[in-house]
C-alpha atoms as a PDB file:
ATOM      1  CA  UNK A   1      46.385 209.401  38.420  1.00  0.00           C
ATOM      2  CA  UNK A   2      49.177 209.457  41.070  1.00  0.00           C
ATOM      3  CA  UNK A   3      52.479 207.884  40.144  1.00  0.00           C
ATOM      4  CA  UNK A   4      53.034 206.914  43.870  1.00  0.00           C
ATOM      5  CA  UNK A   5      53.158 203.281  44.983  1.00  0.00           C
ATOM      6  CA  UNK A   6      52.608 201.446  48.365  1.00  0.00           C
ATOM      7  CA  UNK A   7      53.949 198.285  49.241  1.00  0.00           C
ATOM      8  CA  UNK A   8      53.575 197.031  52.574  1.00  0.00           C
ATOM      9  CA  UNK A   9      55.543 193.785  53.681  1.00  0.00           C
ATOM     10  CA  UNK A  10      53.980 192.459  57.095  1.00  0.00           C
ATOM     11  CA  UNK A  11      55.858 189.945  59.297  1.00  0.00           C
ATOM     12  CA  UNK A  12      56.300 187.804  62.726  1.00  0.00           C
ATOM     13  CA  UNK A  13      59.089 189.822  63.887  1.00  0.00           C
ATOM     14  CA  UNK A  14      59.293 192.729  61.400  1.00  0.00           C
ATOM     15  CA  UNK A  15      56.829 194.971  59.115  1.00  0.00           C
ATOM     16  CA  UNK A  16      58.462 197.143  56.159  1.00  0.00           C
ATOM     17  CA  UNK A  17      56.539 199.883  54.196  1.00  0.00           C
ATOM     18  CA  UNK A  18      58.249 201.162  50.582  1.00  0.00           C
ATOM     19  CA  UNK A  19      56.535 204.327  49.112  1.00  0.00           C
ATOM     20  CA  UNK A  20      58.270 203.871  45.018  1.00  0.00           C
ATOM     21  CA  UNK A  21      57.183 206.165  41.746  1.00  0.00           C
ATOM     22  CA  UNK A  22      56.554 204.998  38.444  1.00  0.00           C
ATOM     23  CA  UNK A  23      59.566 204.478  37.838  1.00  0.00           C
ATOM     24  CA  UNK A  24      61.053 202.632  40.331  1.00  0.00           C
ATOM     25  CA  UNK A  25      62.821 204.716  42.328  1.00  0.00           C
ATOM     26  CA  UNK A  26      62.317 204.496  46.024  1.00  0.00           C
ATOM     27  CA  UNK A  27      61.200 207.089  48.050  1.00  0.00           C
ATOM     28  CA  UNK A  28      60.862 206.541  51.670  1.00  0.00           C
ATOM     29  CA  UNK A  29      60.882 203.479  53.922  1.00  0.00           C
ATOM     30  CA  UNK A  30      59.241 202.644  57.338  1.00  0.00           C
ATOM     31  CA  UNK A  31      59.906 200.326  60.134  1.00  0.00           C
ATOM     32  CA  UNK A  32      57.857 198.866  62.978  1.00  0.00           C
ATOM     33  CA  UNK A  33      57.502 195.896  64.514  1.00  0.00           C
ATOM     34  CA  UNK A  34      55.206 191.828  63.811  1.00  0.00           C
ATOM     35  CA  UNK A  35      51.883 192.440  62.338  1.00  0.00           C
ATOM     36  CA  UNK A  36      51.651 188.576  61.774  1.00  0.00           C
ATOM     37  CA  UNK A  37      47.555 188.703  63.254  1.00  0.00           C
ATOM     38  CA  UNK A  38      48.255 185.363  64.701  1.00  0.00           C
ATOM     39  CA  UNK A  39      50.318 186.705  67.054  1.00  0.00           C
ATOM     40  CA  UNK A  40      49.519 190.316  67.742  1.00  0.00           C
ATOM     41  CA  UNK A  41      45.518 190.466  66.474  1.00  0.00           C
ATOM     42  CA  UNK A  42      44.169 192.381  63.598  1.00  0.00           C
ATOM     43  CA  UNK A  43      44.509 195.524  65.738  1.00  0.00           C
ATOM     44  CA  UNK A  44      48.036 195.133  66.340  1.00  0.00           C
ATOM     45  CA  UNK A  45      48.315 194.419  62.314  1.00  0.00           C
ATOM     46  CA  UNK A  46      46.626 198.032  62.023  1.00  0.00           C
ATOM     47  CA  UNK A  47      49.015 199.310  64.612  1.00  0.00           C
ATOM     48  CA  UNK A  48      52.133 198.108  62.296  1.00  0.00           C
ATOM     49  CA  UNK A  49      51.280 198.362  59.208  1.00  0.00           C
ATOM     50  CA  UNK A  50      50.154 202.331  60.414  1.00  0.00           C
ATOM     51  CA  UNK A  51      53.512 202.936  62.089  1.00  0.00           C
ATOM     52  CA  UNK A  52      55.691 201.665  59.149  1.00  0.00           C
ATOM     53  CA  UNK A  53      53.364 203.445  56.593  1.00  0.00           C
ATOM     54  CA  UNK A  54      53.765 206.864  58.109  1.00  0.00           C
ATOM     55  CA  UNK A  55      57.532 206.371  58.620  1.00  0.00           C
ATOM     56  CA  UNK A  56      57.658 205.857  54.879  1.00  0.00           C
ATOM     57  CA  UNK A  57      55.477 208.709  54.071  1.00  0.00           C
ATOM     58  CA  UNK A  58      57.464 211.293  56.124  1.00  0.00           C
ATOM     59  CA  UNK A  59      60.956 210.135  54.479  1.00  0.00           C
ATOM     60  CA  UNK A  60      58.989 210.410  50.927  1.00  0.00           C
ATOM     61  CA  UNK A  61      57.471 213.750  51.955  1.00  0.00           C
ATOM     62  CA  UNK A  62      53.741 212.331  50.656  1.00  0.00           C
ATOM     63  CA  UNK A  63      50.623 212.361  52.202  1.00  0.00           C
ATOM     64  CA  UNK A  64      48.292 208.963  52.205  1.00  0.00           C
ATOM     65  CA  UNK A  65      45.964 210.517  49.496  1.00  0.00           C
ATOM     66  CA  UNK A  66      49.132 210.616  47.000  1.00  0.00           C
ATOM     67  CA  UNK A  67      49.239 206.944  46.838  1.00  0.00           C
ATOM     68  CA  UNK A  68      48.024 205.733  43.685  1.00  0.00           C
ATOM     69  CA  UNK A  69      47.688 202.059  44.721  1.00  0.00           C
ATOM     70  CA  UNK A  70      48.872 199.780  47.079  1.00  0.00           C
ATOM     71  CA  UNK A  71      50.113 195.825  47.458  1.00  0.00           C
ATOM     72  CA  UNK A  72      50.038 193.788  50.409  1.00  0.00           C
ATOM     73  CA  UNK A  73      52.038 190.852  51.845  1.00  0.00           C
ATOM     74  CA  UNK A  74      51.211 189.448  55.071  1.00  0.00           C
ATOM     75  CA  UNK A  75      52.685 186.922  57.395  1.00  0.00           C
ATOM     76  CA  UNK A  76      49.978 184.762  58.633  1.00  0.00           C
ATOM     77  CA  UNK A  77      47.196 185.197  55.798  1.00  0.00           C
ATOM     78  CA  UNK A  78      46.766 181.756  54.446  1.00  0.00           C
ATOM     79  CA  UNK A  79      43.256 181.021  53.500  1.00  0.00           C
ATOM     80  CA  UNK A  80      40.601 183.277  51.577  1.00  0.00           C
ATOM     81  CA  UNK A  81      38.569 182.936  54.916  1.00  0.00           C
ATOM     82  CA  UNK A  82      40.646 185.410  56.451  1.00  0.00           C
ATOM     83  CA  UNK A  83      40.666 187.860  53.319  1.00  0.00           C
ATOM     84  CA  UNK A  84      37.366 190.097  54.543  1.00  0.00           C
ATOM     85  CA  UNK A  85      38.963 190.939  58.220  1.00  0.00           C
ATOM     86  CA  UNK A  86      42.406 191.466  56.243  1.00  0.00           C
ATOM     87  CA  UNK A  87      41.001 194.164  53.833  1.00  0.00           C
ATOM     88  CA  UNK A  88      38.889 195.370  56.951  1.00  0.00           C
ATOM     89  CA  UNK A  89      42.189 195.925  58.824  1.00  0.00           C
ATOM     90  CA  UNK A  90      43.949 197.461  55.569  1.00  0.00           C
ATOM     91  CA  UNK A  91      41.134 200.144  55.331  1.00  0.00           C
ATOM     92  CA  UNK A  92      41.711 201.026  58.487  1.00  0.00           C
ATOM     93  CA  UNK A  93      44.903 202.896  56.914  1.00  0.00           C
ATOM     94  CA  UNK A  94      42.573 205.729  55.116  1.00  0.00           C
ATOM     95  CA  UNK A  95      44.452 205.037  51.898  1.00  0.00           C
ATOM     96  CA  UNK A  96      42.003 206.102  48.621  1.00  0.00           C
ATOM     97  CA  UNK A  97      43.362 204.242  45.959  1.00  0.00           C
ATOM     98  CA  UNK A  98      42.544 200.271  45.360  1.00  0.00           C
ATOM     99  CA  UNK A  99      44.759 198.108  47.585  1.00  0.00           C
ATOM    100  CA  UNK A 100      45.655 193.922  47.028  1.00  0.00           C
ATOM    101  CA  UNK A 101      46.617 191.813  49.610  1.00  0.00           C
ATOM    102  CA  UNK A 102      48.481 188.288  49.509  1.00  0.00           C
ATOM    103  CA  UNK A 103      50.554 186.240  51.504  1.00  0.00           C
ATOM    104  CA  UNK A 104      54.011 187.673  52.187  1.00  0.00           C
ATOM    105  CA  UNK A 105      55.302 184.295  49.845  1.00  0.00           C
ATOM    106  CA  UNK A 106      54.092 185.877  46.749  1.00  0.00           C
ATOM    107  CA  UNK A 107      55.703 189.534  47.380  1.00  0.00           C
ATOM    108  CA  UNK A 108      58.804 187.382  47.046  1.00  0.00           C
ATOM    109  CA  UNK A 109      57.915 185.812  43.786  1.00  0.00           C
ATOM    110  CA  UNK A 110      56.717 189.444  42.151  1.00  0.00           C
ATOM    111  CA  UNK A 111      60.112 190.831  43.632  1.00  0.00           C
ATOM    112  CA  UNK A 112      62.540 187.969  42.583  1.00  0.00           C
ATOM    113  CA  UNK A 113      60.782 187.172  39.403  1.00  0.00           C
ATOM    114  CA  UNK A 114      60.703 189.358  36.151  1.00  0.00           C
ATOM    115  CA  UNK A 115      57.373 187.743  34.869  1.00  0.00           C
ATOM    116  CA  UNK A 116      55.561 187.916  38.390  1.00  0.00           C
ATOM    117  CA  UNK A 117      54.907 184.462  38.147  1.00  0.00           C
ATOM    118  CA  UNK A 118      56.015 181.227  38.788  1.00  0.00           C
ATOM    119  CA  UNK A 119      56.627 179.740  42.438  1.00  0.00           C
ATOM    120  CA  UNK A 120      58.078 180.691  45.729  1.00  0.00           C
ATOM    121  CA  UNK A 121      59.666 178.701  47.639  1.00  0.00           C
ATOM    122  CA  UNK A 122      60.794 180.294  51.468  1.00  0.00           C
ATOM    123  CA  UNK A 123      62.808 178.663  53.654  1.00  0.00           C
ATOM    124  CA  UNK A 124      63.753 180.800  57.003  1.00  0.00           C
ATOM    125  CA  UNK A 125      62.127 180.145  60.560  1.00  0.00           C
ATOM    126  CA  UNK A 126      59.666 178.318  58.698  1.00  0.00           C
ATOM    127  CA  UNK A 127      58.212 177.045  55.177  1.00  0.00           C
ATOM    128  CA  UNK A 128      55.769 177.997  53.093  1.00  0.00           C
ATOM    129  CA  UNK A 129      55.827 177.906  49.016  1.00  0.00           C
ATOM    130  CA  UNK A 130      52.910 179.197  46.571  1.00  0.00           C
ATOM    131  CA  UNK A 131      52.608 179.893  43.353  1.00  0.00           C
ATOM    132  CA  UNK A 132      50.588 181.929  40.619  1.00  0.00           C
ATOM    133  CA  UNK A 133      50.186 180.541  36.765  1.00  0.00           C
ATOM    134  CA  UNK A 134      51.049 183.093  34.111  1.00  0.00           C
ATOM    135  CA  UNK A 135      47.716 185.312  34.631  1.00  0.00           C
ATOM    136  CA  UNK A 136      47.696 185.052  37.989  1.00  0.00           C
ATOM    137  CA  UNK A 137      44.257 183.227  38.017  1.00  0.00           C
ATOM    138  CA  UNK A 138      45.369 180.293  39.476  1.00  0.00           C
ATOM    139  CA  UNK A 139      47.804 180.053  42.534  1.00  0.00           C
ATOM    140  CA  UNK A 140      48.801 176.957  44.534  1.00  0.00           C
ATOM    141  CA  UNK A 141      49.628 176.354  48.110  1.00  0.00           C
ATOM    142  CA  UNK A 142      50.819 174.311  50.611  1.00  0.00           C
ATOM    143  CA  UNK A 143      49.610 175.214  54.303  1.00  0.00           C
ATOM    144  CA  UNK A 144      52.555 176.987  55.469  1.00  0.00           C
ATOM    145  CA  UNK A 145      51.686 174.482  58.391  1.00  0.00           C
ATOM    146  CA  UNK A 146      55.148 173.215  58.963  1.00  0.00           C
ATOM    147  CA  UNK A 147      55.316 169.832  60.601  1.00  0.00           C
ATOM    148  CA  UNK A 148      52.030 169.117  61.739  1.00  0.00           C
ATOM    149  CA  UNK A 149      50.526 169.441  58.140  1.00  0.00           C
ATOM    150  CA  UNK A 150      54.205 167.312  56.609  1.00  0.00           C
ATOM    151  CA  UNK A 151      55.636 170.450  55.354  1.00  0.00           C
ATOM    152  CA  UNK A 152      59.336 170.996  56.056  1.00  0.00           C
ATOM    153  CA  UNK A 153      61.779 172.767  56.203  1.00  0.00           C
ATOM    154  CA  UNK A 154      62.941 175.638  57.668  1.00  0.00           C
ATOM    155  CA  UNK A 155      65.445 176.416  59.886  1.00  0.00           C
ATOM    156  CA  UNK A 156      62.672 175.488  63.180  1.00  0.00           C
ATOM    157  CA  UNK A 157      62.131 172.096  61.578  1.00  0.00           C
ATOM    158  CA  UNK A 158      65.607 171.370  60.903  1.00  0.00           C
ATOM    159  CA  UNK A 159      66.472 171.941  64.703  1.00  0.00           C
ATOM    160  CA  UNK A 160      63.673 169.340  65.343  1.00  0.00           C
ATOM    161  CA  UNK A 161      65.682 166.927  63.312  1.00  0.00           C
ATOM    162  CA  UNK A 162      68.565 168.139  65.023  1.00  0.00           C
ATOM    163  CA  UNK A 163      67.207 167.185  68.251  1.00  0.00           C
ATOM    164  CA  UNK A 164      66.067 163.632  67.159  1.00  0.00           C
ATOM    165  CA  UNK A 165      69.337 163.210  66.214  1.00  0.00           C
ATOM    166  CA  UNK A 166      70.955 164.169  69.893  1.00  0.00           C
ATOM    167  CA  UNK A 167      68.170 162.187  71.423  1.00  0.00           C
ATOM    168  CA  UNK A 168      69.068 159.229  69.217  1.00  0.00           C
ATOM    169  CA  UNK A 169      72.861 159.311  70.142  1.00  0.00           C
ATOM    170  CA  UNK A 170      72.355 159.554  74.392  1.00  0.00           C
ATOM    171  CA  UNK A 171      69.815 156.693  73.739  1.00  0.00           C
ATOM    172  CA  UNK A 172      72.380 154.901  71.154  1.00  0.00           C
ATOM    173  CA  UNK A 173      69.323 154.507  68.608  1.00  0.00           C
ATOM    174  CA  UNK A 174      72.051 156.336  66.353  1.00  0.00           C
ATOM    175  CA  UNK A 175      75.379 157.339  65.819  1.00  0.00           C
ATOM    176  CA  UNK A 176      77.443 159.910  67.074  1.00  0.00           C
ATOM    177  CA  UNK A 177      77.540 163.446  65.500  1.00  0.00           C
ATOM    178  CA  UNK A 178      79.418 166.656  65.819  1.00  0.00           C
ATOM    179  CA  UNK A 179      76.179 168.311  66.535  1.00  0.00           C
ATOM    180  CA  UNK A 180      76.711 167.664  70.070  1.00  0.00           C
ATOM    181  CA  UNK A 181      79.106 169.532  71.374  1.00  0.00           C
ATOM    182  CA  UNK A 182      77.953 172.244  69.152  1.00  0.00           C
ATOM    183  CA  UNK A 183      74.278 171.999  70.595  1.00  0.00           C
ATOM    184  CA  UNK A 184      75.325 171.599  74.107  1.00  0.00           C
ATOM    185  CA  UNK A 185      77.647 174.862  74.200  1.00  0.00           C
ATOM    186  CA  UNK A 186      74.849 176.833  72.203  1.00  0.00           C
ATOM    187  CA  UNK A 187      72.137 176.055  74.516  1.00  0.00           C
ATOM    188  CA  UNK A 188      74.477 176.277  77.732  1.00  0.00           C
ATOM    189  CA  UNK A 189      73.947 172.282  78.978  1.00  0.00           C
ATOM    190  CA  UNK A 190      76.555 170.443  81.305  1.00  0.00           C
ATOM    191  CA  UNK A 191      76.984 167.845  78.349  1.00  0.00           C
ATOM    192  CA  UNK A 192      74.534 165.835  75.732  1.00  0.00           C
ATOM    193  CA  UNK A 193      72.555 163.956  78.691  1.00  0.00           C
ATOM    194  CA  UNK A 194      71.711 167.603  80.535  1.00  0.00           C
ATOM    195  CA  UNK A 195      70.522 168.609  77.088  1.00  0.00           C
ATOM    196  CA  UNK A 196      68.632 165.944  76.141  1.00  0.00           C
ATOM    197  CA  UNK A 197      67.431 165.870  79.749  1.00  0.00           C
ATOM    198  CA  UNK A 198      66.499 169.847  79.001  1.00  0.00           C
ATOM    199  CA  UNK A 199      64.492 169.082  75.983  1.00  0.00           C
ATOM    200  CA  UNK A 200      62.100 166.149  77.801  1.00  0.00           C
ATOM    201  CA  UNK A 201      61.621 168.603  80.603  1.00  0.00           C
ATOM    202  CA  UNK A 202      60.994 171.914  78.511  1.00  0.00           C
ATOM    203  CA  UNK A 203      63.760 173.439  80.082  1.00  0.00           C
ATOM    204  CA  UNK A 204      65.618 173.904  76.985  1.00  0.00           C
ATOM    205  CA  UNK A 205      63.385 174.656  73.889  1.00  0.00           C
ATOM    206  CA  UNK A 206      64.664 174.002  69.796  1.00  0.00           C
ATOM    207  CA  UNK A 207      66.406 177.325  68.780  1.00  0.00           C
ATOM    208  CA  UNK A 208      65.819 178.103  65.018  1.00  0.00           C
ATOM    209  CA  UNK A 209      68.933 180.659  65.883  1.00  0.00           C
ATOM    210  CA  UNK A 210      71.349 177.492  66.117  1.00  0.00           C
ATOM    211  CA  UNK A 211      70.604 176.190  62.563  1.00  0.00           C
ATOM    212  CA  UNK A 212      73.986 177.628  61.061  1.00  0.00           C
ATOM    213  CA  UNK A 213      75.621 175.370  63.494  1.00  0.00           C
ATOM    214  CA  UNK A 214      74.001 171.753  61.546  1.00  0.00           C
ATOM    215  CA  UNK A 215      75.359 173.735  58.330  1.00  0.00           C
ATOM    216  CA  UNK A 216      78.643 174.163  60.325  1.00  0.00           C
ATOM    217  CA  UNK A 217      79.087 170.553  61.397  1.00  0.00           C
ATOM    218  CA  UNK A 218      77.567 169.640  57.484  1.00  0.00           C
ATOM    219  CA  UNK A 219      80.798 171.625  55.927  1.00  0.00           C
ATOM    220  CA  UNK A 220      83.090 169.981  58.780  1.00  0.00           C
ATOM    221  CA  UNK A 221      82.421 166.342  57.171  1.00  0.00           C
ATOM    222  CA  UNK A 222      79.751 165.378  59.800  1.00  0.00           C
ATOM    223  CA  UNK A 223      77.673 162.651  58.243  1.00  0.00           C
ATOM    224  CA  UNK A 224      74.589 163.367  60.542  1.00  0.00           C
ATOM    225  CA  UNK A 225      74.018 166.847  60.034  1.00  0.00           C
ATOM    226  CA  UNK A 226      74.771 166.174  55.885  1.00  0.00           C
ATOM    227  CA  UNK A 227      71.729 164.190  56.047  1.00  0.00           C
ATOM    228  CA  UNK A 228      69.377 166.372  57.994  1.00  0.00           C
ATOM    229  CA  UNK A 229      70.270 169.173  55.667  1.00  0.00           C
ATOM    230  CA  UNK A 230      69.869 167.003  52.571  1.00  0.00           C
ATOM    231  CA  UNK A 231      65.990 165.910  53.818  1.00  0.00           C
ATOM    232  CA  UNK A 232      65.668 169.538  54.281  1.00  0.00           C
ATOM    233  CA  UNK A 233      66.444 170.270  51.026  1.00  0.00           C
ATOM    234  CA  UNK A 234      64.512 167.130  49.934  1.00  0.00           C
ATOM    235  CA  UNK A 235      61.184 168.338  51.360  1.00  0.00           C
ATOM    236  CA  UNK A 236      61.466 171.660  49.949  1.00  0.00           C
ATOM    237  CA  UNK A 237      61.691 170.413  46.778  1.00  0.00           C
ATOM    238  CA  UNK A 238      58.276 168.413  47.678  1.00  0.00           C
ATOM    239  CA  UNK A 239      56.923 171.794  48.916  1.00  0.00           C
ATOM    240  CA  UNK A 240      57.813 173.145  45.183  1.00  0.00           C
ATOM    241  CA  UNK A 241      56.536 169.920  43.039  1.00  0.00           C
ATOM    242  CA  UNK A 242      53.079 170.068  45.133  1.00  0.00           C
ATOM    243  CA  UNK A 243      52.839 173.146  43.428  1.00  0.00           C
ATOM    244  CA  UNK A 244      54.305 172.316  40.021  1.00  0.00           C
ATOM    245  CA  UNK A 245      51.427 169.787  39.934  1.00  0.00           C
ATOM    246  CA  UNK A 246      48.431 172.442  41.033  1.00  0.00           C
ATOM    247  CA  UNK A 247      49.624 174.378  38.514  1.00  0.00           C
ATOM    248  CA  UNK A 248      50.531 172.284  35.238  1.00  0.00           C
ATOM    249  CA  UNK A 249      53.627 173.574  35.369  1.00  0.00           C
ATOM    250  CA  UNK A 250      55.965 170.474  34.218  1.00  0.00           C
ATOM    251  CA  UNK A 251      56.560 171.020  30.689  1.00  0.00           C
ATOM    252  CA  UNK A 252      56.443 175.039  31.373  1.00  0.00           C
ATOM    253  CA  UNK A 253      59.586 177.209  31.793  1.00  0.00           C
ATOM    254  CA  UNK A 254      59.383 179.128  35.069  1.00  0.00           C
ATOM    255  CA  UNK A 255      61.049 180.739  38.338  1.00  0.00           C
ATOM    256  CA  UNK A 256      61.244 179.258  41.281  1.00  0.00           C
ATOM    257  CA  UNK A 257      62.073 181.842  43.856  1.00  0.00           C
ATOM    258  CA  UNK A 258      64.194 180.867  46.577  1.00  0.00           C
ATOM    259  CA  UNK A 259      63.307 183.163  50.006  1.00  0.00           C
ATOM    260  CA  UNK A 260      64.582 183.095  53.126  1.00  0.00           C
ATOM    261  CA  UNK A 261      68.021 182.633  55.113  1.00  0.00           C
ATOM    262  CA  UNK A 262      68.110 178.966  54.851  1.00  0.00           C
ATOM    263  CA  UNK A 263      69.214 179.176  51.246  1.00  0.00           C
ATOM    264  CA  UNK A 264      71.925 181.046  52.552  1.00  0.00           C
ATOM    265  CA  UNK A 265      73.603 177.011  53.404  1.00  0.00           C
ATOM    266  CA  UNK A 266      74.193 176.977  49.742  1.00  0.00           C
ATOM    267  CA  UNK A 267      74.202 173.547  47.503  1.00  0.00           C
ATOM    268  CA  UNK A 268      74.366 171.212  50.627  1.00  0.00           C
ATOM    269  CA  UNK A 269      70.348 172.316  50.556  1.00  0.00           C
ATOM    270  CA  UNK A 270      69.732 173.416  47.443  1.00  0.00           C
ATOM    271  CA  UNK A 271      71.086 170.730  45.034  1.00  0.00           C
ATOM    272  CA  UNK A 272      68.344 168.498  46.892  1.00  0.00           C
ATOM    273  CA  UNK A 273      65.841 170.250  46.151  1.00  0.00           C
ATOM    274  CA  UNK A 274      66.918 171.027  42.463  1.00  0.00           C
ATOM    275  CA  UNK A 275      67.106 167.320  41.964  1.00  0.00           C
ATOM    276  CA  UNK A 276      63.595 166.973  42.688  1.00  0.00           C
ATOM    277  CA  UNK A 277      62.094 169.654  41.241  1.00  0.00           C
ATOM    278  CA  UNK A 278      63.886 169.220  38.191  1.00  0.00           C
ATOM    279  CA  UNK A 279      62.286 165.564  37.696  1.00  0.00           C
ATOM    280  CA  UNK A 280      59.273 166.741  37.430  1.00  0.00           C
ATOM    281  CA  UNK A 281      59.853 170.349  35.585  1.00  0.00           C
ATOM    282  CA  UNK A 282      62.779 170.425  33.713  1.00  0.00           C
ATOM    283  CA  UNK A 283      62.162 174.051  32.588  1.00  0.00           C
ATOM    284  CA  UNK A 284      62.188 175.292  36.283  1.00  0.00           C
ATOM    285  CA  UNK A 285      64.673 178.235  36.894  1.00  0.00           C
ATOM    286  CA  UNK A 286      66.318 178.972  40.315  1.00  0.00           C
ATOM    287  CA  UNK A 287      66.510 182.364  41.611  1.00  0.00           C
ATOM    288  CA  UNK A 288      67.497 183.117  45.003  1.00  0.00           C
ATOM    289  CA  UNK A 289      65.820 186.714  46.070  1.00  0.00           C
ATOM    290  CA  UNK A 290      68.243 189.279  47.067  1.00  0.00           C
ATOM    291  CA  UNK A 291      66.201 192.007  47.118  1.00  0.00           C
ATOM    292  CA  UNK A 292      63.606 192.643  50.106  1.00  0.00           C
ATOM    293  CA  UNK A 293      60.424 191.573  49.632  1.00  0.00           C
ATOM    294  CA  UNK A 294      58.579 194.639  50.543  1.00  0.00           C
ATOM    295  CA  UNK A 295      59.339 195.873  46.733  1.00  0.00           C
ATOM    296  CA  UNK A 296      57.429 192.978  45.495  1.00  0.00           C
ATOM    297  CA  UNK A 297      54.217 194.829  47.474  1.00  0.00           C
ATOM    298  CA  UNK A 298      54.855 198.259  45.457  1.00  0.00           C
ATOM    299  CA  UNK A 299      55.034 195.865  41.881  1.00  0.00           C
ATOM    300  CA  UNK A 300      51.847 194.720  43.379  1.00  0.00           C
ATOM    301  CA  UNK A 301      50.583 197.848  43.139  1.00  0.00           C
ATOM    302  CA  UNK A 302      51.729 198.893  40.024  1.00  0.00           C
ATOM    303  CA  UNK A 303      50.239 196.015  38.912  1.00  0.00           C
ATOM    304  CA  UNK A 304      46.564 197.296  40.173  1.00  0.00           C
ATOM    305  CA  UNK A 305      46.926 200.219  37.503  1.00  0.00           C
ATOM    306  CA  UNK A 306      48.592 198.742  35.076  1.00  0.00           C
ATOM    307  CA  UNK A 307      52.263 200.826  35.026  1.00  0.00           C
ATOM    308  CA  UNK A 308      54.450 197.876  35.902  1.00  0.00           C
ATOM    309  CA  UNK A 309      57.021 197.117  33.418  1.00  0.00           C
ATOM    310  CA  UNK A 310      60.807 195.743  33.026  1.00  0.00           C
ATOM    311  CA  UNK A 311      62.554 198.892  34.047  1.00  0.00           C
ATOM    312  CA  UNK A 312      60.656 199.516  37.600  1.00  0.00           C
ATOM    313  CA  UNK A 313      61.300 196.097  38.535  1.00  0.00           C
ATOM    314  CA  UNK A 314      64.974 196.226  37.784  1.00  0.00           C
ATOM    315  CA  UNK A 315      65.414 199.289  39.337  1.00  0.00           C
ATOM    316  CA  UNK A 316      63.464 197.813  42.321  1.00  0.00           C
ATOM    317  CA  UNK A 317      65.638 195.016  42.670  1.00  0.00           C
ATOM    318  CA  UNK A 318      68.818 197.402  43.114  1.00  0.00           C
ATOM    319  CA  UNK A 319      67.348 199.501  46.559  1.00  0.00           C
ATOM    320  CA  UNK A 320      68.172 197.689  49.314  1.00  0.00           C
ATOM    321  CA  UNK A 321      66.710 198.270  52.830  1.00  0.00           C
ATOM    322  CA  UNK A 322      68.892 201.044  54.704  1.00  0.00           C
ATOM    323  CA  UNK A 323      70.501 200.615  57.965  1.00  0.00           C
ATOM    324  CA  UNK A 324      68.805 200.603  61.468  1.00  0.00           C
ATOM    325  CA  UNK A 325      70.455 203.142  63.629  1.00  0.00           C
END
């Protein structure tokens, strides 16, 4: 049996491919660009996941039949209805030993917790959380939907909020906030009424890109922005107790794995969601993921042939993706 492990992280803007051995060391890494098929088609998944596959294999010095066993995360597989053209475009890769695929959430929770189970909770452009009971059996989900489905909140919903919140001073619905100047020299308007103007008109679209700026204002004693960042971290916590509940998981202690950038805005977004996720599961533990998530793919395949154990995933958790030139 080879010792060689896959793991293949698949994203809107970015796809990462880690080639690790038994014991967790990391051999070679590959780059290429969004295999999310929602945005580039199952053949332009196949065309990333390829490219970032081979990349890896050359810096490991492997060919595809050395891979023992391979795991999965992709950006824009949400629903077992789309599992037969995802393992369709994963075959497409030639590789010869069994292969798992999941949403790119849980690669986060197998690389930021030790168990491999628990929930994950991500928070970057978007949302999404899932979750996977102690056998990994059972997993809950929200939509990954964002607004339209009530599911909030990543940095593209909190600039939505952000918005409202311009819109309501010009129209004095609301009260003034520091978010305007801010807004108006990040998106290059005359003043707030050209950028509220810009937003009716679709000449100025809601930048995820400008969310440090609400954390900015937030840490500057704006009252405004401390309120859209506390419903942000108020709805996450929702995201994470609509799992909780799918899974029985109040009286249980567990990880919840925090993903994504947004987390980055420290307590001002996190204590809110503690607070509610802690009503309902006191036992919940908060972990935010430091490592990439692309190592949680090559647990995943450990996983297939049963050779994970503490030590890879520790080791795992101390590579760190290398510089782009």
């Amino acid at each position: 049996m080879s010792e060689y492990y896959l793991g293949i992280d698949v994203g809107s803007t970015k796809t990462h491919a880690l080639i690790g051995d038994s014991t967790g060391r990391a051999l070679g890494f590959g780059l290429s660009g969004p295999g999310n098929h929602e945005t580039v088609g199952y053949d332009g998944l196949v065309q990333a996941m390829d490219q970032a596959l081979e990349s890896a294999l050359q810096a490991a010095g492997l060919q595809r039949s050395q891979i023992g066993a391979a795991g999965f995360g992709l950006a824009g597989y949400d629903w077992p209805s789309e599992r037969e053209d995802t393992l369709k475009a994963i075959g497409a890769l030639g590789l010869q030993g069994p292969v798992e695929a999941v949403n790119d959430a849980s690669l986060g929770l197998l690389a930021g917790s030790p168990q491999g189970w628990g929930v994950a909770l991500v928070s970057g452009t978007g949302c999404n959380c899932r979750g996977w009971d102690q056998n990994r059996q059972r997993q809950g989900m929200v939509t990954g939907a964002s607004l339209p489905m009530g599911e909030a909140a990543g940095a593209s919903e909190l600039i939505i909020r952000t918005v409202w919140a311009l819109s309501y001073q010009w129209s004095q619905r609301g009260p003034a906030t520091e978010l305007a100047p801010l807004m108006v020299a990040h998106f290059g308007a005359k003043d707030l009424a050209d950028l509220v103007e810009g937003f009716s008109q679709y000449r100025y679209h809601p930048d995820p890109a400008a969310a440090p700026l609400v954390f900015q204002a937030a840490e500057a004693g704006d009252r405004v922005a401390n309120e859209i960042i506390e419903w942000a971290g108020s709805e996450l916590g929702e995201l994470a107790c609509a799992v909780i509940r799918q899974l029985n998981f109040e009286e249980l202690t567990f990880d919840i794995v925090m993903i994504g950038s947004m987390f980055g805005g420290g307590p001002a977004l996190i204590e809110p969601l503690k607070r509610k996720a802690l009503a309902l599961a006191p036992g919940a533990r908060f972990n935010r993921l430091a490592a990439p998530p692309v190592i949680g793919g090559v647990l995943l395949g450990m996983d297939l042939l049963g050779a994970r154990s503490q030590a890879p995933w520790e080791r795992l958790n101390q590579w760190k993706v290398p510089p782009q030139g």
